[in-house]
C-alpha atoms as a PDB file:
ATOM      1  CA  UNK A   1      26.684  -8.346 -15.848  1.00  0.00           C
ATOM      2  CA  UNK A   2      25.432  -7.184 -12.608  1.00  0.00           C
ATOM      3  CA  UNK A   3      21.925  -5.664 -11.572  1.00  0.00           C
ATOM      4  CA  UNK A   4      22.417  -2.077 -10.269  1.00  0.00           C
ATOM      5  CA  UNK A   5      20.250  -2.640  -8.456  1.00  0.00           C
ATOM      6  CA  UNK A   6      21.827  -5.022  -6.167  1.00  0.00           C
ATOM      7  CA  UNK A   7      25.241  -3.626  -6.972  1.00  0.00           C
ATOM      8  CA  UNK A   8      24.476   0.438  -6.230  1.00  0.00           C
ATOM      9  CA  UNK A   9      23.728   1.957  -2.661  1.00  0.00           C
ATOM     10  CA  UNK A  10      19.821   3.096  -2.375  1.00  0.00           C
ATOM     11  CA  UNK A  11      20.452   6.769  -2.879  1.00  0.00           C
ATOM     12  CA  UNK A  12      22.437   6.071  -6.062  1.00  0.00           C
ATOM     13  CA  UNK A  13      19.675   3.849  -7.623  1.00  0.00           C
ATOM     14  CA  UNK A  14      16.961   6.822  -6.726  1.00  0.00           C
ATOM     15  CA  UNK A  15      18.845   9.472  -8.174  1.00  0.00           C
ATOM     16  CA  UNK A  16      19.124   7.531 -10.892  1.00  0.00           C
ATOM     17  CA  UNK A  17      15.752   6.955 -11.469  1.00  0.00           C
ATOM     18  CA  UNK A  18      14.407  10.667 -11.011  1.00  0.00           C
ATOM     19  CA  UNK A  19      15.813  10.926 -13.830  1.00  0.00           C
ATOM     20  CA  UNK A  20      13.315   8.769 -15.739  1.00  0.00           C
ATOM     21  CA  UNK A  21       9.793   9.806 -16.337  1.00  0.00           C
ATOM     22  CA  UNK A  22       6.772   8.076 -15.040  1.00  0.00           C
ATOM     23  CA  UNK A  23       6.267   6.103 -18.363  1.00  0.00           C
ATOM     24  CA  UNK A  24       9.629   5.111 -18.287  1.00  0.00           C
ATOM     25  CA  UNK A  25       9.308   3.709 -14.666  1.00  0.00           C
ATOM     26  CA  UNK A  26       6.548   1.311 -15.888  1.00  0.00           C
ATOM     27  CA  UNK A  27       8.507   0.052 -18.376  1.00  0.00           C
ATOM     28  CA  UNK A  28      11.508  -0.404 -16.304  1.00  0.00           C
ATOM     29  CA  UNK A  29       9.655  -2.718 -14.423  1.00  0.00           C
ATOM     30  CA  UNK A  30       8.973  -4.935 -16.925  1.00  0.00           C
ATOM     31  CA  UNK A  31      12.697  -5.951 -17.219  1.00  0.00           C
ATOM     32  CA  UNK A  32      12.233  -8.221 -14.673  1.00  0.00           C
ATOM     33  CA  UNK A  33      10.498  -9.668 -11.506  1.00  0.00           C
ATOM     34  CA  UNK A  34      13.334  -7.678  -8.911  1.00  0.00           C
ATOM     35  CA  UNK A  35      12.569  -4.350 -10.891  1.00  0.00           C
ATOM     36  CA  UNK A  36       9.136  -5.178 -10.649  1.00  0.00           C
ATOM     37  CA  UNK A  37       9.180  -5.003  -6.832  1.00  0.00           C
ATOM     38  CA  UNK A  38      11.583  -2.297  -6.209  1.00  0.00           C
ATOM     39  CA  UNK A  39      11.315  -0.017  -8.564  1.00  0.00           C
ATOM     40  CA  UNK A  40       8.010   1.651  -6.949  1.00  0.00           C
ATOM     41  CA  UNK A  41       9.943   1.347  -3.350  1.00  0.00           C
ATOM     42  CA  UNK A  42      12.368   4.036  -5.144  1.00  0.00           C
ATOM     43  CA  UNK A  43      10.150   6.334  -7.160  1.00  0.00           C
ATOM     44  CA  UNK A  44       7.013   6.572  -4.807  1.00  0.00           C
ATOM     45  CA  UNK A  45       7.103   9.946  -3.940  1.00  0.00           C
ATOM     46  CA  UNK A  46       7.207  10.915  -7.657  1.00  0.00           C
ATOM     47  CA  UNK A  47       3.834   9.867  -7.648  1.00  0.00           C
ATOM     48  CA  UNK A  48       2.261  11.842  -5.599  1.00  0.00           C
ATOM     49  CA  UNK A  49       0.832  13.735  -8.812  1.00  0.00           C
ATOM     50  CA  UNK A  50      -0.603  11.486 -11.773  1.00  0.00           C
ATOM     51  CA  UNK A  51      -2.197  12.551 -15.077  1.00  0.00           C
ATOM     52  CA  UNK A  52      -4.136  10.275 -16.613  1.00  0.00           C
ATOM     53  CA  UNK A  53      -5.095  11.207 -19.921  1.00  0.00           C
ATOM     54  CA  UNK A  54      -6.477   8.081 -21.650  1.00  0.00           C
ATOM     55  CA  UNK A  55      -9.877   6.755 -22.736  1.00  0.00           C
ATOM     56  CA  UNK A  56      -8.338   3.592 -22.765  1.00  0.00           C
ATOM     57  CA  UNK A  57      -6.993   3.727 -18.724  1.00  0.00           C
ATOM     58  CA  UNK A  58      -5.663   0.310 -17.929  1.00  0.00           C
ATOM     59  CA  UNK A  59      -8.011  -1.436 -15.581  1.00  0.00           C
ATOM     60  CA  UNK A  60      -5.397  -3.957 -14.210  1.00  0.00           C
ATOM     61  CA  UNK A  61      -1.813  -2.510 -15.152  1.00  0.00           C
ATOM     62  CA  UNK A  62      -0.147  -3.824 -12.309  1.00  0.00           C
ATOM     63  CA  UNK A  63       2.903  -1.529 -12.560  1.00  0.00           C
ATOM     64  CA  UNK A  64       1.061   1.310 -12.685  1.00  0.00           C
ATOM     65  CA  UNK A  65      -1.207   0.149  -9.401  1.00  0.00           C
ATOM     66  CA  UNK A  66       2.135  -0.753  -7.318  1.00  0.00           C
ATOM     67  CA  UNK A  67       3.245   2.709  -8.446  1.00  0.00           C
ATOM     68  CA  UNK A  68       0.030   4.692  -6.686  1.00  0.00           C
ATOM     69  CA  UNK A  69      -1.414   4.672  -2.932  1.00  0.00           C
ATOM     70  CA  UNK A  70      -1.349   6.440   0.231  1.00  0.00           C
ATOM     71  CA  UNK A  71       1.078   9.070  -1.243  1.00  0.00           C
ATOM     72  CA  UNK A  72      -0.706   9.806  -4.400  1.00  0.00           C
ATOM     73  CA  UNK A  73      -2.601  12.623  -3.649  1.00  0.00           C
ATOM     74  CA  UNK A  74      -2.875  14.997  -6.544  1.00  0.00           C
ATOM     75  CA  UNK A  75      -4.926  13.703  -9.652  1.00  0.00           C
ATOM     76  CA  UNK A  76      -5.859  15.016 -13.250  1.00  0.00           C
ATOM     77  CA  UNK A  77      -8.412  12.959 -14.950  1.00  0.00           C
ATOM     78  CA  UNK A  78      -8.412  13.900 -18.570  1.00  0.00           C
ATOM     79  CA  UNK A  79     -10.714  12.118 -21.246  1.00  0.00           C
ATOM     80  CA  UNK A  80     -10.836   8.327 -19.097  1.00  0.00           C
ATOM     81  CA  UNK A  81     -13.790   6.413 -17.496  1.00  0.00           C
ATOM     82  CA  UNK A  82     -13.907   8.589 -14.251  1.00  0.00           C
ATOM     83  CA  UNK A  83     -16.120   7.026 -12.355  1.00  0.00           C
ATOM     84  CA  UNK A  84     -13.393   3.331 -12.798  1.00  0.00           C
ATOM     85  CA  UNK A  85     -10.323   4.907 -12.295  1.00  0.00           C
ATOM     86  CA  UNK A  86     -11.536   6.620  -9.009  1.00  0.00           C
ATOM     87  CA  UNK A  87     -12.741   3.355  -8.344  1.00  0.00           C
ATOM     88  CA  UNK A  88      -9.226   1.504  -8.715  1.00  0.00           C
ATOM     89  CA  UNK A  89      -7.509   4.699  -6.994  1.00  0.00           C
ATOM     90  CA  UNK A  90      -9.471   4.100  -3.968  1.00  0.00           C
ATOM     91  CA  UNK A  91      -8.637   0.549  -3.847  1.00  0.00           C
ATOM     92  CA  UNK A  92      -5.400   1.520  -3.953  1.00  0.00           C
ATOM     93  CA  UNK A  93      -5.725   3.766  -1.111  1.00  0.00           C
ATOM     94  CA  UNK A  94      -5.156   7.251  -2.107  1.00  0.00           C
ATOM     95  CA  UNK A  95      -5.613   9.885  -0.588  1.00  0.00           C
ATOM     96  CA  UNK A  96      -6.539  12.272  -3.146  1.00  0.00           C
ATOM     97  CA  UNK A  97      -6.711  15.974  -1.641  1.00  0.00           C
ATOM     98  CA  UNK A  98      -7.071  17.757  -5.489  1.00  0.00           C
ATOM     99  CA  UNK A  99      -8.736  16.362  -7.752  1.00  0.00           C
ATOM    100  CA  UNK A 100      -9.454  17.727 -11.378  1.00  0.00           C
ATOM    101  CA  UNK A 101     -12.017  16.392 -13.618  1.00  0.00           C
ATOM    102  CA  UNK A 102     -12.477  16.684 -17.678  1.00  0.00           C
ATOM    103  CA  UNK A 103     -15.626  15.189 -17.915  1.00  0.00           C
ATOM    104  CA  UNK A 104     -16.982  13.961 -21.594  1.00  0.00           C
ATOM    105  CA  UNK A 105     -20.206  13.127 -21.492  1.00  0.00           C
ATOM    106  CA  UNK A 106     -19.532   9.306 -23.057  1.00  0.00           C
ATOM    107  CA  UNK A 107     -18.014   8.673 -19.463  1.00  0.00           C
ATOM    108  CA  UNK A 108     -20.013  10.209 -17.259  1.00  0.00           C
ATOM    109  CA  UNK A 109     -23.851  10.159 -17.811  1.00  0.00           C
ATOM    110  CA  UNK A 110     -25.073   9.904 -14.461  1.00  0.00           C
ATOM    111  CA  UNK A 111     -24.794  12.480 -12.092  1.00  0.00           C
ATOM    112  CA  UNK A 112     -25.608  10.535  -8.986  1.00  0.00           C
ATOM    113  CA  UNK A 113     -22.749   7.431  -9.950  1.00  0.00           C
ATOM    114  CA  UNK A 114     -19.982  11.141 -10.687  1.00  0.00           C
ATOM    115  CA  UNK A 115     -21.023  12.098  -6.998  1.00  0.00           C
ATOM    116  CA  UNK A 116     -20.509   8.701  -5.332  1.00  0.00           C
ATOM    117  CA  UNK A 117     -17.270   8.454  -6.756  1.00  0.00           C
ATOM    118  CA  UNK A 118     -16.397  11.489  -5.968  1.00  0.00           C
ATOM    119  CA  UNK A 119     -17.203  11.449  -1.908  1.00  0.00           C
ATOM    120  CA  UNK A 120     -14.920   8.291  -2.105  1.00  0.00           C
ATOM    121  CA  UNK A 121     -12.458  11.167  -1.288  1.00  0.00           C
ATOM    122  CA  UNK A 122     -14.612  13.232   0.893  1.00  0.00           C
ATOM    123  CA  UNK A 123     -12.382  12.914   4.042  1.00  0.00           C
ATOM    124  CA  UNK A 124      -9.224  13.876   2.370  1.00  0.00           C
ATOM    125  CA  UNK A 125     -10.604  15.624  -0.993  1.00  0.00           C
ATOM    126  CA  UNK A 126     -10.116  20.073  -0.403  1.00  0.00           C
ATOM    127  CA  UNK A 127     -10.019  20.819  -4.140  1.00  0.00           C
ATOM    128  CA  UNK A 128     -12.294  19.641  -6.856  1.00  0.00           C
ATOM    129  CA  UNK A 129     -12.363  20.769 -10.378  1.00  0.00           C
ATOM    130  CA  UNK A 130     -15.211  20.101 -13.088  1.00  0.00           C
ATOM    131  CA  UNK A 131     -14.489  20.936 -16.449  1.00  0.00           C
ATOM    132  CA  UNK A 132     -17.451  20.347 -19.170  1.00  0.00           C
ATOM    133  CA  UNK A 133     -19.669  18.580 -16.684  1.00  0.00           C
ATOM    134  CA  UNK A 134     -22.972  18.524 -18.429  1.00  0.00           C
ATOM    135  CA  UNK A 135     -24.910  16.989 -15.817  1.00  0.00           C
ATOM    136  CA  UNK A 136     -25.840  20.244 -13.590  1.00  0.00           C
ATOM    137  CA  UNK A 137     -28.180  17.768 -10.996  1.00  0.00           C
ATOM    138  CA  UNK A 138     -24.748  17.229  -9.405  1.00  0.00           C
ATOM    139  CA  UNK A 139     -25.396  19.155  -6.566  1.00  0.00           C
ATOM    140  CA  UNK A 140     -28.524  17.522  -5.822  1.00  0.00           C
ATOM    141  CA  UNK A 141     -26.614  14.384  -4.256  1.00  0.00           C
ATOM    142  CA  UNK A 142     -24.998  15.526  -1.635  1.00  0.00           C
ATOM    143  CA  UNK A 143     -21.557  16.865  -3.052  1.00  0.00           C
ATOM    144  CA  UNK A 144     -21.037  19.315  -0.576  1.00  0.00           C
ATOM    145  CA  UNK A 145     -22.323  17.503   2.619  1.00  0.00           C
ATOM    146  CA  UNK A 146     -19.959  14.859   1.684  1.00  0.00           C
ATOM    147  CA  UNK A 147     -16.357  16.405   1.381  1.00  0.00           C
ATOM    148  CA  UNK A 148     -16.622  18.412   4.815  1.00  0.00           C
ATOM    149  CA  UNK A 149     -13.200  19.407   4.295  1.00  0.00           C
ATOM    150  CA  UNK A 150     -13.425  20.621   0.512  1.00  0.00           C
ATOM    151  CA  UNK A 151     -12.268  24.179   0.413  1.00  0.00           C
ATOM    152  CA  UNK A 152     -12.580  24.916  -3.675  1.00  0.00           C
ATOM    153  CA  UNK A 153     -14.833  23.839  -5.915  1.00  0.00           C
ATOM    154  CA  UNK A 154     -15.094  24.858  -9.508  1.00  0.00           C
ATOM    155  CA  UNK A 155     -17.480  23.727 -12.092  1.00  0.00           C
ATOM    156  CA  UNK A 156     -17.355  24.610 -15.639  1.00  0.00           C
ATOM    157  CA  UNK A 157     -20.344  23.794 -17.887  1.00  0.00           C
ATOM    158  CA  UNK A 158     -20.764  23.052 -20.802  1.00  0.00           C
ATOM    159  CA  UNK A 159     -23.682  24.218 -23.221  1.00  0.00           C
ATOM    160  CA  UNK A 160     -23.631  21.258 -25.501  1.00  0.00           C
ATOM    161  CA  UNK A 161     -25.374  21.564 -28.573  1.00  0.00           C
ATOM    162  CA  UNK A 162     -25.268  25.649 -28.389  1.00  0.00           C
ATOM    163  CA  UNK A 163     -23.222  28.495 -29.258  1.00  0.00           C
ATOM    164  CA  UNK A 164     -23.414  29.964 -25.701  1.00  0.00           C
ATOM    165  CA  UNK A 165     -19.971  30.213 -23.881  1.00  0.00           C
ATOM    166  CA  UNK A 166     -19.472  27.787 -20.740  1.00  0.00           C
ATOM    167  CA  UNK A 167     -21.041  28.698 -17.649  1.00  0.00           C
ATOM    168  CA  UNK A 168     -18.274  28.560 -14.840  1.00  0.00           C
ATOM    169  CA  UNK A 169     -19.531  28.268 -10.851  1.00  0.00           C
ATOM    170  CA  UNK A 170     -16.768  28.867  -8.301  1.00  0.00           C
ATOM    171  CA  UNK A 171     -17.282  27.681  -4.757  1.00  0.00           C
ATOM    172  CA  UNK A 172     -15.136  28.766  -1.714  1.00  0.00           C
ATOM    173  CA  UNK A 173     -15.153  27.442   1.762  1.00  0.00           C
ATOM    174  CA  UNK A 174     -12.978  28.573   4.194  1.00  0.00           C
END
């Protein structure tokens, strides 16, 4: 049996694989070493968004890093180590331009290590969104000074350990 992949033009095997979701791209790749390398050559520019929404964030999934880089610019971190996975999307080159945040206070308990990998992004970053950041000194390290091109920023806090509803803080530059 042949490999489409050698046996279909380009646009066919592309088209083909839009049809796939992200999840399904990593484990296409695992077939074998060709899929490996050319799968992320096809479906690139479906990553331009990516979600990830897992305390347990692969440090070193190697599909999942050839799928990211220059082109991934619009990222949702929901309940992972945030301060590591902007680390490895940095080494990966992206160039993040929105970036939202859900921040649980077992991954992010210093304000200070939030910022720095934040500005990471500060040349491309224009959108950032904190959702129940509970460490209000973020603002004290330079945030601002260090995304020059942010545009909106949104904060929501939360009031752990109180009835009290979460205190949102919008920020507009334009």
């Amino acid at each position: 049996m042949n490999d489409f992949m050698v046996t279909f033009p380009s646009e066919t095997i592309r088209v083909i694989l839009e049809y796939l979701s992200k999840s399904e791209h990593l484990k296409c790749m695992l077939v074998c070493k060709r899929w490996h390398e050319r799968i992320p050559d096809y479906v690139f520019h479906l990553w331009s968004h990516l979600v990830i929404a897992s305390k347990n964030w692969p440090k070193t999934n190697d599909c999942l890093l050839r799928c990211i880089g220059p082109h991934t610019q619009n990222v949702n971190i929901d309940d992972a180590p945030i301060c590591s996975v902007l680390r490895k999307l940095k080494s990966r080159e992206c160039n993040i331009a929105v970036l939202e945040l859900k921040c649980y206070h077992r991954f992010v308990k210093d304000g200070p290590e939030l910022v720095a990998a934040i500005t990471q992004f500060g040349s491309t970053l224009k959108e950032l969104h904190i959702i129940n950041i509970t460490t209000p000194d973020i603002f004290e390290h330079g945030l601002l000074d260090s995304c020059p091109n942010l545009t909106h920023l949104t904060f929501l806090f939360a009031n752990l350990g109180t009835d009290a509803p979460h205190s949102t803080f919008c920020y507009g530059r334009y």
